[in-house]
C-alpha atoms as a PDB file:
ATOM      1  CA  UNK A   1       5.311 -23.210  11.470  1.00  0.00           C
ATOM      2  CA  UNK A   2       5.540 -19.422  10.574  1.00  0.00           C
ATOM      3  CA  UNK A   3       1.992 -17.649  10.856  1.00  0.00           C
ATOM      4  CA  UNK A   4       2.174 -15.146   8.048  1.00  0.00           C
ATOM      5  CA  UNK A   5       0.061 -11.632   8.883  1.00  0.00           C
ATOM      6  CA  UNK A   6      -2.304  -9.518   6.742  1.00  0.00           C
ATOM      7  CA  UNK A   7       0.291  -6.600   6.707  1.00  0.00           C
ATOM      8  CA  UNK A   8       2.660  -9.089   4.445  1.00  0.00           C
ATOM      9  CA  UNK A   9       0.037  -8.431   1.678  1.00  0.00           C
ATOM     10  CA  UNK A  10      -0.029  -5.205   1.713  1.00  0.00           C
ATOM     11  CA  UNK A  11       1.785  -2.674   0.222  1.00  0.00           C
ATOM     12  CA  UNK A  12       4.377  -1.288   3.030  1.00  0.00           C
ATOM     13  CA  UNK A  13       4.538   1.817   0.956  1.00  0.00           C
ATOM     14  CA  UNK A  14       0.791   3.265   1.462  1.00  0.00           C
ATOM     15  CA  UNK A  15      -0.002   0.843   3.783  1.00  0.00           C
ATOM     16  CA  UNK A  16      -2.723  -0.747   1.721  1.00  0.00           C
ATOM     17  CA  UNK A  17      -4.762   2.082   0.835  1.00  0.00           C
ATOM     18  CA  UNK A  18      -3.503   2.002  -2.743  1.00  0.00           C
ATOM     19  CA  UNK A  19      -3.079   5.704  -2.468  1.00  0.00           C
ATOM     20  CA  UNK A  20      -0.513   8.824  -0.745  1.00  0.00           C
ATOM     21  CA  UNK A  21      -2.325  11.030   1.347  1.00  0.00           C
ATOM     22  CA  UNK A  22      -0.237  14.513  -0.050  1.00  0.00           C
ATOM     23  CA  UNK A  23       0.500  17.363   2.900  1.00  0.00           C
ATOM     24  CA  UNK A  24      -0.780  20.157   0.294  1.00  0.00           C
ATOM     25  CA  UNK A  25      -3.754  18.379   0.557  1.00  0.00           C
ATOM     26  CA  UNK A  26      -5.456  15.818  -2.311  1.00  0.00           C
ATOM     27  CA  UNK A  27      -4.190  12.071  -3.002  1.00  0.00           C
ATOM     28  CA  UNK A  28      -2.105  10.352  -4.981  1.00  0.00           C
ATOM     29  CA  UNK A  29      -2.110   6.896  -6.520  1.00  0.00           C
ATOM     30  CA  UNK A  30       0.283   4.878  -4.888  1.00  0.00           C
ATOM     31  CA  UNK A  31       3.350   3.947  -7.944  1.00  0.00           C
ATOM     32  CA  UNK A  32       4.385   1.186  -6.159  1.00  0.00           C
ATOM     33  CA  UNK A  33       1.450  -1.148  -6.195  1.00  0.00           C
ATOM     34  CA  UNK A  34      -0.353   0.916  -8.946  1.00  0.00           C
ATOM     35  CA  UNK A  35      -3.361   1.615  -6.736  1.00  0.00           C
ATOM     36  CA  UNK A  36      -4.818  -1.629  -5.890  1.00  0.00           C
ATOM     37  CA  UNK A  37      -2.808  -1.573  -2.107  1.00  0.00           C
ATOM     38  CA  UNK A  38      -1.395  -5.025  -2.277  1.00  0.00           C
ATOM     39  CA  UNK A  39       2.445  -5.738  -2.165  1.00  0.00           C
ATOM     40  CA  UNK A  40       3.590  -7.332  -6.020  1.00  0.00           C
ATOM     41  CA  UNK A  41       5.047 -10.603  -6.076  1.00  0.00           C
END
């Protein structure tokens, strides 16, 4: 029996905050899961 995490559902690219955190300062909507921070099926 695998135990599947939380992290598996999120998206590994913002780390589930739907959004990039950019170094000039200001965010950006993550393009990967389109904002809503969960990984796509």
């Amino acid at each position: 029996m695998t135990v599947k995490s939380l992290e598996a559902k999120t998206c590994e690219y913002c780390k589930g905050k739907g959004y990039f955190q950019l170094v000039l300062g200001g965010s950006e909507t993550c393009s990967s899961c389109e904002g809503t921070g969960k990984k796509k099926e």
